[in-house]
N, C-alpha and C. Protein backbone atom coordinates (compact mmCIF):
# COMPACT_ATOMS: atom_id res chain seq x y z
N UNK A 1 -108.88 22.70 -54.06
CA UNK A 1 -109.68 21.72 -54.75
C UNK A 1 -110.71 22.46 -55.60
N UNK A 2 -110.41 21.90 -56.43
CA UNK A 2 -112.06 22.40 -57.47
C UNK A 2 -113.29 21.92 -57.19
N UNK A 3 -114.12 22.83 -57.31
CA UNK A 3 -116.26 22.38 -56.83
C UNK A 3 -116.34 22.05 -58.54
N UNK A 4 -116.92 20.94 -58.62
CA UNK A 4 -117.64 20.63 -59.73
C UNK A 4 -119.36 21.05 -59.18
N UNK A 5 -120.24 21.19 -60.19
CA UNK A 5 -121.27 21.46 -60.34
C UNK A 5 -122.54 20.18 -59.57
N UNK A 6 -121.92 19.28 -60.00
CA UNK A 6 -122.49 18.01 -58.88
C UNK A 6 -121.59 18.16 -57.78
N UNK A 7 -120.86 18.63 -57.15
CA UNK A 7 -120.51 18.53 -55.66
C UNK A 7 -120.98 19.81 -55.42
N UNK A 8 -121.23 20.78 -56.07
CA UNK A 8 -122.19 21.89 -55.35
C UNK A 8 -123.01 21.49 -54.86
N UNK A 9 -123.80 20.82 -56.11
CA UNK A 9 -126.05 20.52 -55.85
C UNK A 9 -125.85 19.99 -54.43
N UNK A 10 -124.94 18.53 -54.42
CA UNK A 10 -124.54 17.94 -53.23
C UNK A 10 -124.69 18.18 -51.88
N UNK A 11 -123.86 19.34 -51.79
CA UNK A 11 -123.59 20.16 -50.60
C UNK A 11 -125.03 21.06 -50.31
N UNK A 12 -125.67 21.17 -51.58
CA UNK A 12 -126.47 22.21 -51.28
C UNK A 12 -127.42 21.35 -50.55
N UNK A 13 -128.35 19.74 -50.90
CA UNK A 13 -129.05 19.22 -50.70
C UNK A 13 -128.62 18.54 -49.74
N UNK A 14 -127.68 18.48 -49.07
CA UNK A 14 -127.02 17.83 -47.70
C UNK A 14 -127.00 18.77 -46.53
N UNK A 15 -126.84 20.30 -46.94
CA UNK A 15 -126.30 20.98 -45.80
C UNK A 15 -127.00 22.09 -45.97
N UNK A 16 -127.38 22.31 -47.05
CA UNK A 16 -128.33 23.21 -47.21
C UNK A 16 -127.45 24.53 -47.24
N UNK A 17 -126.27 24.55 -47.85
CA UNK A 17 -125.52 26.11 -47.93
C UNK A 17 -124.97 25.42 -49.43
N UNK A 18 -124.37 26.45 -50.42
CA UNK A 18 -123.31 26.14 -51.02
C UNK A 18 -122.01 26.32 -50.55
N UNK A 19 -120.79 26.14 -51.16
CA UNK A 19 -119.54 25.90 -50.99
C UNK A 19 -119.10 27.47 -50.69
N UNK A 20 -119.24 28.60 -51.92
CA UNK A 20 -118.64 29.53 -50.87
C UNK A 20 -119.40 30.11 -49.63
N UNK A 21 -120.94 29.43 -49.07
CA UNK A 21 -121.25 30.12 -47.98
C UNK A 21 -120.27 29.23 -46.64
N UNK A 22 -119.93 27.19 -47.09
CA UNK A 22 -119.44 27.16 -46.09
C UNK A 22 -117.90 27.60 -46.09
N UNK A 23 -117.60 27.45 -47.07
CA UNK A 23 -115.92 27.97 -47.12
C UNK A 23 -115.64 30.11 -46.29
N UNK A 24 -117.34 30.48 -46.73
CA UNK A 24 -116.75 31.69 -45.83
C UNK A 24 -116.80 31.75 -44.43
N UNK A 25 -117.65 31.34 -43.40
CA UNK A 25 -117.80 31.45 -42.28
C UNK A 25 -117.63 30.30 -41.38
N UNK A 26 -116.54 30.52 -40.51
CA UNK A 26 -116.07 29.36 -39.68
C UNK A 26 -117.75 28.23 -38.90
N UNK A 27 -118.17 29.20 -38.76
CA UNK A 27 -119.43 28.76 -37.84
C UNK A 27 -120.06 27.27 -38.89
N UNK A 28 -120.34 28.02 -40.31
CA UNK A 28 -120.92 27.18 -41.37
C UNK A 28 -119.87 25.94 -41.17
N UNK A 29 -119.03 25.89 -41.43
CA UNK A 29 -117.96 25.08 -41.78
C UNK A 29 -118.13 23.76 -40.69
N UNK A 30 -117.67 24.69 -39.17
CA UNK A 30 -118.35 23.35 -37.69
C UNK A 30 -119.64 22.85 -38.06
N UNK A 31 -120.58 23.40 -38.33
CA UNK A 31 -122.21 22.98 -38.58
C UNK A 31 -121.81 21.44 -39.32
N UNK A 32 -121.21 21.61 -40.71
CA UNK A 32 -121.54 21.03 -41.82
C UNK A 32 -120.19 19.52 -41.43
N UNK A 33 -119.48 19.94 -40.66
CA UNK A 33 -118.62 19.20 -39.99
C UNK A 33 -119.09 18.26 -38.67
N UNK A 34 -119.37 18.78 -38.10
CA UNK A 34 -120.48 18.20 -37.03
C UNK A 34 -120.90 17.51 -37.27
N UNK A 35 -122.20 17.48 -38.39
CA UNK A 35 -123.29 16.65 -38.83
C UNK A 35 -122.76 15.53 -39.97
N UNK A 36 -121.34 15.50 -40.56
CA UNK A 36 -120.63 14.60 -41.10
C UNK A 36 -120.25 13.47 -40.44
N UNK A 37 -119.94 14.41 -39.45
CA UNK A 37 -118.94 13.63 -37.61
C UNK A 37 -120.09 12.14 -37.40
N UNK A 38 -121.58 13.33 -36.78
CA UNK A 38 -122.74 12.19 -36.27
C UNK A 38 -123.02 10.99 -37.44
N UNK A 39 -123.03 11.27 -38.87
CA UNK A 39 -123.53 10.47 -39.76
C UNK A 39 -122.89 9.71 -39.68
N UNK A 40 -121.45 10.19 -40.05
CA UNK A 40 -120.35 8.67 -40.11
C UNK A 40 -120.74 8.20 -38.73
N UNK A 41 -120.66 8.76 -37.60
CA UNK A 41 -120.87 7.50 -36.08
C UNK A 41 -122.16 6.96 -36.38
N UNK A 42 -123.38 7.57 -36.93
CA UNK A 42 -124.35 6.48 -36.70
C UNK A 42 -124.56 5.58 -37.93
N UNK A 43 -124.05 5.89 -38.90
CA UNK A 43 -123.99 4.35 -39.70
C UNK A 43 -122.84 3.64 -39.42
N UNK A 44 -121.15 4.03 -38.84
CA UNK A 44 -120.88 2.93 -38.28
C UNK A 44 -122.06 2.00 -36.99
N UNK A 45 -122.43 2.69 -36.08
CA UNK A 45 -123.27 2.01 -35.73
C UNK A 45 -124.42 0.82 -36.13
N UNK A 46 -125.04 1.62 -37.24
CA UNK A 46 -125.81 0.88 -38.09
C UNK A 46 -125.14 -0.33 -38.38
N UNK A 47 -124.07 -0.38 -38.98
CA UNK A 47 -123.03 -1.79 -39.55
C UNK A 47 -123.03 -1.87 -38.72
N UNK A 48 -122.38 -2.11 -37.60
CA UNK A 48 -122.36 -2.67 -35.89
C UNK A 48 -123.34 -3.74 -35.78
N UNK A 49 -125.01 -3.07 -36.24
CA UNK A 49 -125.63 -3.66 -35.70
C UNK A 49 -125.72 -4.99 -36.62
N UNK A 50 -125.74 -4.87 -37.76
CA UNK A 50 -126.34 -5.43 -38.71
C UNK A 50 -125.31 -6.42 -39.13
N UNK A 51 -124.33 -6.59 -39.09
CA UNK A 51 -123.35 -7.49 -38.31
C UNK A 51 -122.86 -7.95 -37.51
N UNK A 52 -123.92 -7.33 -36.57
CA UNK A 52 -124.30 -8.47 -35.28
C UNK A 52 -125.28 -9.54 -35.01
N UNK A 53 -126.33 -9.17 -36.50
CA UNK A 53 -127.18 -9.99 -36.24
C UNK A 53 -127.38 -10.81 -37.09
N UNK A 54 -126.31 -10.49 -38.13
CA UNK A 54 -125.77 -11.89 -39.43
C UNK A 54 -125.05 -13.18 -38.73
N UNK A 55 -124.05 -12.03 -37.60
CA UNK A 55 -123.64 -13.28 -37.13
C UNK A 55 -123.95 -13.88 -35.55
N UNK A 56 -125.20 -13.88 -35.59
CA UNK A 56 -125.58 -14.67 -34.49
C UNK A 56 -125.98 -16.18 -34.42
């Protein structure tokens, strides 16, 4: 895949590495994976909630 210049800044202001620091080191890569993992679970959560309380 190609890095465009806005999916660098992206990465940089999300994860705080650029693309070839996480593409070189496995460790970077789990970090930045991890913290994708928790976000997506806690805004599904978030919707969870917040469509629980539309439809009450």
């Amino acid at each position: 895949m190609k890095y465009t210049s806005d999916m660098e800044k992206a990465m940089e202001q999300s994860h705080g590495m650029n693309y070839s620091e996480y593409e070189r080191k496995f460790s970077n890569r789990m970090k930045v994976e991890k913290r994708r993992e928790r976000d997506y679970q806690l805004s599904k959560k978030i919707v969870a909630e917040a469509n629980a309380q539309v439809h009450k």
